[in-house]
N, C-alpha and C. Protein backbone atom coordinates (compact mmCIF):
# COMPACT_ATOMS: atom_id res chain seq x y z
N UNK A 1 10.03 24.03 62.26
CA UNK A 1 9.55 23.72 60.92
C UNK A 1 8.23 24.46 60.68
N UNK A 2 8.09 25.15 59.60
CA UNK A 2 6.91 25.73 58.91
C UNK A 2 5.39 24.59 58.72
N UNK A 3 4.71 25.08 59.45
CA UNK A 3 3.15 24.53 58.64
C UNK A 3 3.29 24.00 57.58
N UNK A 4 3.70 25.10 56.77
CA UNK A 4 3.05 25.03 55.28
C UNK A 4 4.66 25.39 54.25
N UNK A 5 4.91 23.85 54.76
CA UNK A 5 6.76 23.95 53.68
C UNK A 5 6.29 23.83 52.42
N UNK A 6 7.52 23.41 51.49
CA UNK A 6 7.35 23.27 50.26
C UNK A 6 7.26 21.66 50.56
N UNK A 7 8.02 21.22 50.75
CA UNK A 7 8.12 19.69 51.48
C UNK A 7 6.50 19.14 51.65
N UNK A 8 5.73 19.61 52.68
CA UNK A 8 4.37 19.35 52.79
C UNK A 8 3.56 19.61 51.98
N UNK A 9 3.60 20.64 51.35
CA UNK A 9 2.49 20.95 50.32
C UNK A 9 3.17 20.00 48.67
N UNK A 10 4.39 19.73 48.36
CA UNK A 10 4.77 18.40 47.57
C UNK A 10 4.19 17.44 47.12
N UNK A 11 4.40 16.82 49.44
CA UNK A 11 3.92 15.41 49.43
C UNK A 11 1.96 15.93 49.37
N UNK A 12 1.65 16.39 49.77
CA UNK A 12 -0.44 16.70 49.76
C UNK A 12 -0.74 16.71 47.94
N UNK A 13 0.09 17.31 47.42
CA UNK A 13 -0.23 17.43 45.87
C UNK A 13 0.15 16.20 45.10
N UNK A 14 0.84 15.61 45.84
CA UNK A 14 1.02 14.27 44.97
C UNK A 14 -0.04 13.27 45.60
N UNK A 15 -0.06 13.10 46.78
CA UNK A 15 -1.57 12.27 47.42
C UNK A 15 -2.65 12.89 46.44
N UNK A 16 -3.10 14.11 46.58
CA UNK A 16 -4.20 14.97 45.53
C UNK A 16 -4.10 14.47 44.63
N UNK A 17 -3.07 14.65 43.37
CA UNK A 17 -3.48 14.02 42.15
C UNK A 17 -3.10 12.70 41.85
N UNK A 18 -2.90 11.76 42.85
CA UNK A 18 -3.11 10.24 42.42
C UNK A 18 -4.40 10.28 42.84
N UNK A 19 -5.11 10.58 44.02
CA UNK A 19 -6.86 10.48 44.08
C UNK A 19 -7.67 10.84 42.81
N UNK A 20 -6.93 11.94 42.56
CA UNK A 20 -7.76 12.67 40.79
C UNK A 20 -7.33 11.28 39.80
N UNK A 21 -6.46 11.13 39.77
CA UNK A 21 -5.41 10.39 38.58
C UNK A 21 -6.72 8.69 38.96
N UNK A 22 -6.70 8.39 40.10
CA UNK A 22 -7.49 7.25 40.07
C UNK A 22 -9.05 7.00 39.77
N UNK A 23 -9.78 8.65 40.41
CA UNK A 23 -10.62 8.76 39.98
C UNK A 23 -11.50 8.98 38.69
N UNK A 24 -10.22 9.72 37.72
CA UNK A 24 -10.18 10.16 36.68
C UNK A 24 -10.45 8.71 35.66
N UNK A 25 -9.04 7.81 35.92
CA UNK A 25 -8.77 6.98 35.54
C UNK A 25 -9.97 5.77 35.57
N UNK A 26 -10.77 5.07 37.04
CA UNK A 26 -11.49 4.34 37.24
C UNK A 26 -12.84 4.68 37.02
N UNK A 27 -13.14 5.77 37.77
CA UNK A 27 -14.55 6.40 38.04
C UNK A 27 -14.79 7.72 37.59
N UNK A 28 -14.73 8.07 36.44
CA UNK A 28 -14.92 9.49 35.90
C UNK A 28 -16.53 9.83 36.08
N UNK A 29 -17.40 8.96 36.23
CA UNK A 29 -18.66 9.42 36.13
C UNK A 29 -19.05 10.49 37.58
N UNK A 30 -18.54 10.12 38.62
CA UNK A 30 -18.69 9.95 39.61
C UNK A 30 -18.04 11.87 39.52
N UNK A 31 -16.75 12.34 39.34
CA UNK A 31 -16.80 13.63 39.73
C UNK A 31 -17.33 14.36 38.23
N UNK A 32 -17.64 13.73 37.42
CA UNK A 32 -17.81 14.51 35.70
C UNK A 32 -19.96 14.83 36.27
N UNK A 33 -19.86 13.72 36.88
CA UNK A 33 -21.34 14.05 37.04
C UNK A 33 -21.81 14.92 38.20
N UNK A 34 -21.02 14.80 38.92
CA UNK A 34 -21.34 16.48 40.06
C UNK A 34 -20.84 17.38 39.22
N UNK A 35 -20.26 17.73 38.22
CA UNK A 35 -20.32 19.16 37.20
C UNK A 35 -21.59 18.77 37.23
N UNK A 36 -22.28 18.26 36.51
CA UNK A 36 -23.47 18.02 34.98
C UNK A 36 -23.15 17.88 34.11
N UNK A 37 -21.63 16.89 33.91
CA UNK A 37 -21.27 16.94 32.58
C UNK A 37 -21.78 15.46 32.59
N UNK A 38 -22.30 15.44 31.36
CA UNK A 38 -22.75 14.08 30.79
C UNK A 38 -21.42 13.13 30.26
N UNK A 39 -21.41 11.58 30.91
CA UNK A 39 -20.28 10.92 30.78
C UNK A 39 -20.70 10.32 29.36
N UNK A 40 -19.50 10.10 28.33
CA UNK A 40 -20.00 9.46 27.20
C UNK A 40 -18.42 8.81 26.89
N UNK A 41 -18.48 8.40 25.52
CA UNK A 41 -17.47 7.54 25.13
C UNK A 41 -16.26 8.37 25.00
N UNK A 42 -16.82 9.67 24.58
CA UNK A 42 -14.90 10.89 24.27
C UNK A 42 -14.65 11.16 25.40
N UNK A 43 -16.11 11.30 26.29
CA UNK A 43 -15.44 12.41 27.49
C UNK A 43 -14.80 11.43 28.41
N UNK A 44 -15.01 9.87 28.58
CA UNK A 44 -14.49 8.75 29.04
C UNK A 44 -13.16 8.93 28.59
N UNK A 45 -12.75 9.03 27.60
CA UNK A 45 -11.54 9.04 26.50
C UNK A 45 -10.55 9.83 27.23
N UNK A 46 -11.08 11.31 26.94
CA UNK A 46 -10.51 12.68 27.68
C UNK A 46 -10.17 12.21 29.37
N UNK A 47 -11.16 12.05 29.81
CA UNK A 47 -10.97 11.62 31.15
C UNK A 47 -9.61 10.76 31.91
N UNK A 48 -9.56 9.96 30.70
CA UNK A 48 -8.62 8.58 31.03
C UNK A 48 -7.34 9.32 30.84
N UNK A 49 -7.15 10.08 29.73
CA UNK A 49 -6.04 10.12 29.25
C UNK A 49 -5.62 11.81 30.34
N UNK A 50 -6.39 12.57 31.14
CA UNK A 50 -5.95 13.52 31.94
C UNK A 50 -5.71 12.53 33.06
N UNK A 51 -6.12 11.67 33.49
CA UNK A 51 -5.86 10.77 34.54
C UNK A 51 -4.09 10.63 34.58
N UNK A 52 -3.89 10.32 33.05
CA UNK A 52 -2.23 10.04 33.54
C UNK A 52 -1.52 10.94 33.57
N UNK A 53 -2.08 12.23 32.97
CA UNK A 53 -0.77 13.67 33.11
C UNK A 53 -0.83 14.00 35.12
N UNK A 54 -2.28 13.39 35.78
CA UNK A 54 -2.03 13.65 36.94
C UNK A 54 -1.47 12.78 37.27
N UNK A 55 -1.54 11.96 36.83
CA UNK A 55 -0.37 10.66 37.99
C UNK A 55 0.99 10.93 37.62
N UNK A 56 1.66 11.77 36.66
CA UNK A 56 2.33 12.48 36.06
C UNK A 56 2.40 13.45 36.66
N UNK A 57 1.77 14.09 37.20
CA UNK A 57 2.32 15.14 38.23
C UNK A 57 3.03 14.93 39.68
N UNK A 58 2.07 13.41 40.22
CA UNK A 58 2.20 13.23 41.40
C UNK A 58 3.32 12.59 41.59
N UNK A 59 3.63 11.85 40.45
CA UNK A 59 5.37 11.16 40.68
C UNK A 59 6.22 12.80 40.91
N UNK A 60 6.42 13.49 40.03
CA UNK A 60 7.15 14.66 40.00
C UNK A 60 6.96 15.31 41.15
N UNK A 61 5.72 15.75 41.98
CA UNK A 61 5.61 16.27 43.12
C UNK A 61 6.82 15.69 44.18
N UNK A 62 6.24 13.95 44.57
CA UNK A 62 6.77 13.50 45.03
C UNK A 62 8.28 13.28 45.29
N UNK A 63 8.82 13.50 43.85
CA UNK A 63 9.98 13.29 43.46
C UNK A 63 11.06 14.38 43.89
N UNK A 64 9.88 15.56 44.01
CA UNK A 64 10.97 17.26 44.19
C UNK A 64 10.65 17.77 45.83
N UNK A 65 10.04 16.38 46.72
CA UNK A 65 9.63 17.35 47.83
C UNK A 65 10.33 17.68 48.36
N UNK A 66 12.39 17.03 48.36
CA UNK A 66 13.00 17.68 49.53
C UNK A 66 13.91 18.59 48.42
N UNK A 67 13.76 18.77 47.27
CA UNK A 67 14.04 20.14 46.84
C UNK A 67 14.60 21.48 47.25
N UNK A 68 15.60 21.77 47.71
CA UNK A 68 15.88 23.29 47.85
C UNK A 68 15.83 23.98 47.03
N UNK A 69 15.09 25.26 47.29
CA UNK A 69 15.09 26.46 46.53
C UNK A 69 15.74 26.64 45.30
N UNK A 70 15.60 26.85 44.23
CA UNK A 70 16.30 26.53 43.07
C UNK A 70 15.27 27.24 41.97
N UNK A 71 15.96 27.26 40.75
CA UNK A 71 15.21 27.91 39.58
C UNK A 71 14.12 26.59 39.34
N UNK A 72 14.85 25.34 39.38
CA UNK A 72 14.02 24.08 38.98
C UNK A 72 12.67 24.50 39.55
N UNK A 73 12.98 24.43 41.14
CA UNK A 73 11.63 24.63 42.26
C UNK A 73 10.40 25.30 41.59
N UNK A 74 11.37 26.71 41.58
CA UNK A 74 10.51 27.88 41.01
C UNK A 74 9.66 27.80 39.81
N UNK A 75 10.24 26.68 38.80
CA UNK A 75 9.40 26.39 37.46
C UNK A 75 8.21 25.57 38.20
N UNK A 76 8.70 24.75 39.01
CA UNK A 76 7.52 23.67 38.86
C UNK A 76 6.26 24.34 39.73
N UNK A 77 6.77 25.42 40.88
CA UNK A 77 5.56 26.01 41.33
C UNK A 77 5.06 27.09 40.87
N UNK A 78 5.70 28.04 39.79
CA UNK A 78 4.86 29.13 38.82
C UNK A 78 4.20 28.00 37.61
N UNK A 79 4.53 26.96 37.05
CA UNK A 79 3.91 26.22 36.66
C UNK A 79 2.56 25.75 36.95
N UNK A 80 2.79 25.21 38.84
CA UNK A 80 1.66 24.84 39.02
C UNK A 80 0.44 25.68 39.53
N UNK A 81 1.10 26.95 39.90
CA UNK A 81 0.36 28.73 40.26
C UNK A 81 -0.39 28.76 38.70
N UNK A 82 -0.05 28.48 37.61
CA UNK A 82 -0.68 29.05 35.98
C UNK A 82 -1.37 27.59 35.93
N UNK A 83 -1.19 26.91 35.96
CA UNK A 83 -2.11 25.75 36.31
C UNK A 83 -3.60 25.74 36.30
N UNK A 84 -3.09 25.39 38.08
CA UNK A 84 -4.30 25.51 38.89
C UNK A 84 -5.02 26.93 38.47
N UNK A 85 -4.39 28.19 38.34
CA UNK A 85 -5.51 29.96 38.25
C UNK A 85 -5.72 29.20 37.12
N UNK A 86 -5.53 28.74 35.76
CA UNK A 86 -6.37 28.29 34.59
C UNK A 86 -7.61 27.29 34.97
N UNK A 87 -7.18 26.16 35.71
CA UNK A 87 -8.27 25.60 35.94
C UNK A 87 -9.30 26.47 36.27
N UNK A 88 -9.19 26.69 38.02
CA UNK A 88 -9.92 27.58 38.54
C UNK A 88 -11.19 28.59 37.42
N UNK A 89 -10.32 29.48 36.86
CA UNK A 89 -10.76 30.63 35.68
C UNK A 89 -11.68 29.67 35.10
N UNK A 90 -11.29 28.47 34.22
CA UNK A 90 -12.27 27.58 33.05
C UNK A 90 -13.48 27.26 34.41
N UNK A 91 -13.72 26.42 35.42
CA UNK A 91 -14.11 26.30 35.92
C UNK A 91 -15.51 27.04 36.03
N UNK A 92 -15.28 28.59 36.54
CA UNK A 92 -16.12 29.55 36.72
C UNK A 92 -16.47 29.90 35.48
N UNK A 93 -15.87 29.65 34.01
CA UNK A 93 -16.19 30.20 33.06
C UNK A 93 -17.39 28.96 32.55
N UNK A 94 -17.36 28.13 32.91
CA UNK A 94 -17.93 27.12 32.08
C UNK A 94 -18.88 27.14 33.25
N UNK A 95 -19.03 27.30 34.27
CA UNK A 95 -19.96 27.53 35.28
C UNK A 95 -20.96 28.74 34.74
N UNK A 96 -20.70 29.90 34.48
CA UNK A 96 -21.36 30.74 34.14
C UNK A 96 -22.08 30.88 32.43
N UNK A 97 -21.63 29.84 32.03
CA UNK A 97 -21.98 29.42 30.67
C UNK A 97 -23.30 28.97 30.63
N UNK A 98 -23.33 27.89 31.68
CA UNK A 98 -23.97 26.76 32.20
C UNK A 98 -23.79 25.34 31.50
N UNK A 99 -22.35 25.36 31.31
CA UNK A 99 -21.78 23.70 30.74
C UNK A 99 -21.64 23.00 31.76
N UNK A 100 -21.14 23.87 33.09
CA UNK A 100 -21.06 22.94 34.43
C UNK A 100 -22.35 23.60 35.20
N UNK A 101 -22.52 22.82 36.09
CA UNK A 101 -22.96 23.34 37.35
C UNK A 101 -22.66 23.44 38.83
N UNK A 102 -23.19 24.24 39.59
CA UNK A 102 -22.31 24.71 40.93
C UNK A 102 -21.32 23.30 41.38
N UNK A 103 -21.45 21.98 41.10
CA UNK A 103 -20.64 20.90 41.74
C UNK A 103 -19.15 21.23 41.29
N UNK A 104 -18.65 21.94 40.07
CA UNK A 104 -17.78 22.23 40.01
C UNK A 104 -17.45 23.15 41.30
N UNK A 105 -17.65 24.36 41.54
CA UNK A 105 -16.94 25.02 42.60
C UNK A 105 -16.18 23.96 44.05
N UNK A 106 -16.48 23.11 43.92
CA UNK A 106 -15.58 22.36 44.90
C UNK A 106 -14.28 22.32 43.96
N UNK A 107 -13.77 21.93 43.01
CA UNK A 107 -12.60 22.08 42.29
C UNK A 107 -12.06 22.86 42.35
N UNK A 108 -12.69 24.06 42.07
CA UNK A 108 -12.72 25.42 42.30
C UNK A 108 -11.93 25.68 43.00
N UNK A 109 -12.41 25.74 44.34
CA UNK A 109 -12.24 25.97 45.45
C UNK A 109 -10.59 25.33 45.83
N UNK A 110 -10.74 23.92 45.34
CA UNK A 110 -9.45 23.30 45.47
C UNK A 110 -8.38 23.91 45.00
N UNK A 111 -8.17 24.26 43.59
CA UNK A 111 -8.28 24.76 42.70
C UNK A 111 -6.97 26.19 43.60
N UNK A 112 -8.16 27.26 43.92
CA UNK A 112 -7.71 28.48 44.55
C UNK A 112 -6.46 28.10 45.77
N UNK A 113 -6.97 27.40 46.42
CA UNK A 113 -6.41 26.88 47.54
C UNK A 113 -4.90 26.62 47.33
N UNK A 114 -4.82 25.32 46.36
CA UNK A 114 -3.62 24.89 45.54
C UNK A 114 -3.03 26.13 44.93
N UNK A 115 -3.34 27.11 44.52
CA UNK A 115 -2.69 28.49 44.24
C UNK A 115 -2.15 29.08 45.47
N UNK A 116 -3.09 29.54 46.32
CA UNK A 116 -2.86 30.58 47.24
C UNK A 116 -1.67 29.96 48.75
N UNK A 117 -1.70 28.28 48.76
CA UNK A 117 -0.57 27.57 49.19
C UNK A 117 0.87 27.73 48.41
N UNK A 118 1.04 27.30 46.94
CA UNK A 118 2.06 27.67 46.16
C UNK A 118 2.37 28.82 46.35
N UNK A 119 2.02 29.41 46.15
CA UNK A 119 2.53 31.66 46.58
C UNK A 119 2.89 31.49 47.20
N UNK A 120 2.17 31.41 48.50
CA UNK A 120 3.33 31.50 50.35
C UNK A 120 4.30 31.04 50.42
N UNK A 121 4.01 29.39 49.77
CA UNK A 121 5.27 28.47 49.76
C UNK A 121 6.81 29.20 48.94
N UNK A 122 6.62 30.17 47.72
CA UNK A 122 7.11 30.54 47.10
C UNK A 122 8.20 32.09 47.81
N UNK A 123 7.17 32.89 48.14
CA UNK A 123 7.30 33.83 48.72
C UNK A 123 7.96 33.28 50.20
N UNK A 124 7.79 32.77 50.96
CA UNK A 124 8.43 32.35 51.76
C UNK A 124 9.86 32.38 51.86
């Protein structure tokens, strides 16, 4: 068995975004404020309501991990490859703006990672 299946990297992305999805959901101050984004009543709003497209992801992750190879597969991981490089991209863009600050690059970072796993997994 491969390190780095599609199977494993599935089940890690669905653990990943129920942590986001809860954090998002319960405690937004907590990662909105390592950006420097100031927590307020919309961005609470915004917050809550990205909370459930990730818990929305993580059922679906979960749901496709023993998945074989398939066009389905292939949508949901060029999906999540345009994704994550968008996050990533806004990230550094709003970093260099100075709307965020360096606390974003941990997302970032996640961010790249969650890309450069999907590829292999893909290419594989």
């Amino acid at each position: 068995m491969k390190f780095l299946s599609f199977h494993r990297l599935s089940v890690f992305s669905s653990i990943l975004f129920v942590v986001l999805a809860i954090i998002l959901m319960f405690a937004p101050t907590q990662m909105l404020t390592s950006w420097g984004v100031e927590i307020t009543t919309s961005v609470g709003l915004i917050a809550r309501r990205i909370a459930a497209l990730y818990a929305g992801l993580a059922v679906m992750f979960f749901m496709v991990r023993d998945a074989e190879h398939s066009t389905t597969r292939t949508a949901i991981i060029t999906g999540t490859i345009t994704a994550c490089s968008l996050l990533a991209l806004l990230g550094v863009y709003e970093l260099a703006l100075g709307h965020a600050t360096t606390g974003i690059l941990a997302s970032v970072f996640i961010e790249v990672a969650l890309v450069l796993s999907f590829i292999h997994v893909q290419r594989a």
